[in-house]
Protein backbone atom coordinates (compact mmCIF):
# COMPACT_ATOMS: atom_id res chain seq x y z
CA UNK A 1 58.21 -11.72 -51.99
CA UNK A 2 59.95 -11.06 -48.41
CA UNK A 3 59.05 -8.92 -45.95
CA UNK A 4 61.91 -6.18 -45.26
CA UNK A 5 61.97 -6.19 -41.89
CA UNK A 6 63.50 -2.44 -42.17
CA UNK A 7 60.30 -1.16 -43.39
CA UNK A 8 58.09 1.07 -41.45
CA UNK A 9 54.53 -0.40 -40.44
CA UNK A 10 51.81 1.61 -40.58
CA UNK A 11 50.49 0.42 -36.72
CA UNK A 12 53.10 1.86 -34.99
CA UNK A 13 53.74 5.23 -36.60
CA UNK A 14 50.01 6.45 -35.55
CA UNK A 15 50.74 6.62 -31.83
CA UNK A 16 53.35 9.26 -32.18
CA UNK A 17 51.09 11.97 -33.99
CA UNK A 18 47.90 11.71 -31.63
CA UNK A 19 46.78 14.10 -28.73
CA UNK A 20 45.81 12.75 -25.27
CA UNK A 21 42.08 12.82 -25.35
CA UNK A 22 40.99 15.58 -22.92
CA UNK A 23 38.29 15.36 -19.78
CA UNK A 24 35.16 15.45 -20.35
CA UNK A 25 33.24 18.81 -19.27
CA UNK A 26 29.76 16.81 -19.36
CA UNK A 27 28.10 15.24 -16.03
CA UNK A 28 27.34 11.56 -16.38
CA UNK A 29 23.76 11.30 -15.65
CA UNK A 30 23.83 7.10 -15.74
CA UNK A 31 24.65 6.80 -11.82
CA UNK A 32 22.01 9.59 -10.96
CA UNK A 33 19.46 7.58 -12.52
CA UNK A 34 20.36 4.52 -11.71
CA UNK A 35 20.57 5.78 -8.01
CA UNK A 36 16.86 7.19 -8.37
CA UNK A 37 15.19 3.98 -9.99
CA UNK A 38 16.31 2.07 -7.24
CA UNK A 39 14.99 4.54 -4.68
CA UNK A 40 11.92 4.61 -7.10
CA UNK A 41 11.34 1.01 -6.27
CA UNK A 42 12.34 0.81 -2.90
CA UNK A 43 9.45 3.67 -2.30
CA UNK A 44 7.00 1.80 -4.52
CA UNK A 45 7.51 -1.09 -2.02
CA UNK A 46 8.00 0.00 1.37
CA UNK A 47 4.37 2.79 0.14
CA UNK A 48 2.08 -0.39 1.19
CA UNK A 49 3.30 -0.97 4.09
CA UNK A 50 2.86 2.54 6.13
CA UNK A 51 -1.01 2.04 6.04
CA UNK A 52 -2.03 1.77 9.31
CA UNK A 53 -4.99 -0.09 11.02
CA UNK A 54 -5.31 -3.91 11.14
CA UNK A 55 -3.95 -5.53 8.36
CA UNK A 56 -6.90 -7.36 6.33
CA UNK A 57 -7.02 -8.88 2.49
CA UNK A 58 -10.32 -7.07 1.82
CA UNK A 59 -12.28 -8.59 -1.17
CA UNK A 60 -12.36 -6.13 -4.32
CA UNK A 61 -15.64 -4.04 -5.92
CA UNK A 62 -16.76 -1.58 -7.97
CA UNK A 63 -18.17 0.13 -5.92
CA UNK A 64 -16.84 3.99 -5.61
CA UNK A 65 -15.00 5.30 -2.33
CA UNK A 66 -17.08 7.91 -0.30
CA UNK A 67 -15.71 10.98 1.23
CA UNK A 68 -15.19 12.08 4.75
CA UNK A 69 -15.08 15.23 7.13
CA UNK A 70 -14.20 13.44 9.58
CA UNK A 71 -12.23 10.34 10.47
CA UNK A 72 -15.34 7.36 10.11
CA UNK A 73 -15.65 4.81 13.16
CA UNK A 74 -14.25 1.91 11.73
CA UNK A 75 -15.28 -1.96 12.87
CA UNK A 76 -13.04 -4.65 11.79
CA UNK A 77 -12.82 -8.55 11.53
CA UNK A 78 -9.78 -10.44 11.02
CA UNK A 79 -8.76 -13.82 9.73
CA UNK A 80 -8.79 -15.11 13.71
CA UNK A 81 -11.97 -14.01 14.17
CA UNK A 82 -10.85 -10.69 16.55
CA UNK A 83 -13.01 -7.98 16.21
CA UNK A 84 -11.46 -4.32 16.35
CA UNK A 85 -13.21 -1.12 16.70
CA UNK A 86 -10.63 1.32 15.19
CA UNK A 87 -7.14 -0.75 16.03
CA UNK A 88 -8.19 -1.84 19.54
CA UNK A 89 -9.41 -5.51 20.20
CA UNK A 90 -12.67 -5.43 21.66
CA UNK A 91 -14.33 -9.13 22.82
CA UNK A 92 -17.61 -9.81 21.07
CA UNK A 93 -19.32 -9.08 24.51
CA UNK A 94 -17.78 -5.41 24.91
CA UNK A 95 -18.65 -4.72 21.42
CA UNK A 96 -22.42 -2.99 21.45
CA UNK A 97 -21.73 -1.23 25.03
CA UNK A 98 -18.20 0.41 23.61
CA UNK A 99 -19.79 0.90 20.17
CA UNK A 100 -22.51 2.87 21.92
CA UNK A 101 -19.94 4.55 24.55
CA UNK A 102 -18.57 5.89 21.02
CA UNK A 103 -20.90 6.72 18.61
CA UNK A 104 -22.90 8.92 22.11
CA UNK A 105 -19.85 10.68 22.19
CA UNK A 106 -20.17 11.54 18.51
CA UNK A 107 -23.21 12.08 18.15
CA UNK A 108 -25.53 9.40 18.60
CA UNK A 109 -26.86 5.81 16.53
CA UNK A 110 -27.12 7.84 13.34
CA UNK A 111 -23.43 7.95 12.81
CA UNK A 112 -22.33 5.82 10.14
CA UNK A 113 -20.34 2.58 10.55
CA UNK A 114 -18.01 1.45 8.36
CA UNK A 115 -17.59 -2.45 8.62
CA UNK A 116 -14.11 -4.39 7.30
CA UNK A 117 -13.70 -8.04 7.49
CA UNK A 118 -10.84 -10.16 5.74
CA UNK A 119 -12.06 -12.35 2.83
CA UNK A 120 -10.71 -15.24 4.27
CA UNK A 121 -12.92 -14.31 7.78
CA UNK A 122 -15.29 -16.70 9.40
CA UNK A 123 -18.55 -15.73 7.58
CA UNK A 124 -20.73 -16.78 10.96
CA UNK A 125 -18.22 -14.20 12.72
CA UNK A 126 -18.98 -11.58 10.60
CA UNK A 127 -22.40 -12.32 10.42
CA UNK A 128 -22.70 -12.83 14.22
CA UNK A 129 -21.20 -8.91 14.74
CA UNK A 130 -23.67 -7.75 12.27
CA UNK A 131 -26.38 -9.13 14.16
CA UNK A 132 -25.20 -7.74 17.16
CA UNK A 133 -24.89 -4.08 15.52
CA UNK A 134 -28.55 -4.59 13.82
CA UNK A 135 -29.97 -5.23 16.98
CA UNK A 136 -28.25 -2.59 19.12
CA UNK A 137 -30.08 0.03 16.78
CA UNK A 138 -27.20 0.74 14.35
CA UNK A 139 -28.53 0.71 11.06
CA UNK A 140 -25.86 2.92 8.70
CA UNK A 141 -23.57 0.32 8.53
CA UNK A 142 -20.95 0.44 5.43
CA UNK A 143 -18.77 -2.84 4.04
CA UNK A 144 -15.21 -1.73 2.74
CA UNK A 145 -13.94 -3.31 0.32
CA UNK A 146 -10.83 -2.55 -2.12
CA UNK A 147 -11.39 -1.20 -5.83
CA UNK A 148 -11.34 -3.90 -8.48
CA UNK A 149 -8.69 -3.28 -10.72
CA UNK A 150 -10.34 -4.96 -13.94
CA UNK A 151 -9.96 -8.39 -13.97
């Protein structure tokens, strides 16, 4: 049995009887999303870093966040040891006179205080600025912590 090589295939004969295939009228969605997930994550990750204040690794609680008319008078204690009433440095001997200065022009020593101190903070330092507040006549004085997210 020989091939005849006069014979017509059957792969070649196809290409004559089909149309061009036409545009497509549909949008192609696949960039769009692509585009957005990656905007998705760049938002998810830049979100963190637009909190403003001194930047602390605050230990995590249970405890409930409490709300606010107005913006609380916040103390802070970082890694170094630099204490910061709002975001200004203030030198552990400026601390009960400015704190004062403050909370007069608020509305006196009732005024609650809300206290923030890295985990990784000198625990004398912290303790040593608590001292300080105790004795000056503060006593509504807050810790902050972050929300424990179930460990």
């Amino acid at each position: 049995m020989a091939m005849n090589p006069a014979a017509p295939s059957s792969g070649g004969a196809g290409r004559r009887g089909r149309r061009r295939s036409q545009p497509m009228a549909e949008i192609n969605v696949t960039p769009m999303v692509d585009v957005m997930l990656v905007l998705l994550i760049i938002f998810m990750v830049s979100a963190p870093l637009l909190t403003v204040g001194v930047p602390l690794d605050l230990p995590q609680t249970q405890a409930k966040s409490l709300e606010q008319d107005k913006t609380p008078l916040q103390l802070s204690v970082d890694v170094q040891g630099r204490v910061f009433i709002n975001d200004t440095e203030v030198t552990m001997a400026d601390l009960v006179p400015k704190l004062k200065a403050i909370t007069d022009a608020r509305g006196g020593l009732d005024e609650r205080i809300f206290m923030r101190a890295d985990k990784k903070a000198d625990y004398g330092t912290v303790a040593r600025v608590m001292g300080q507040l105790s004795g000056a006549g503060f006593k509504r004085l807050a810790l902050v912590t972050e929300v424990d997210q179930g460990t």
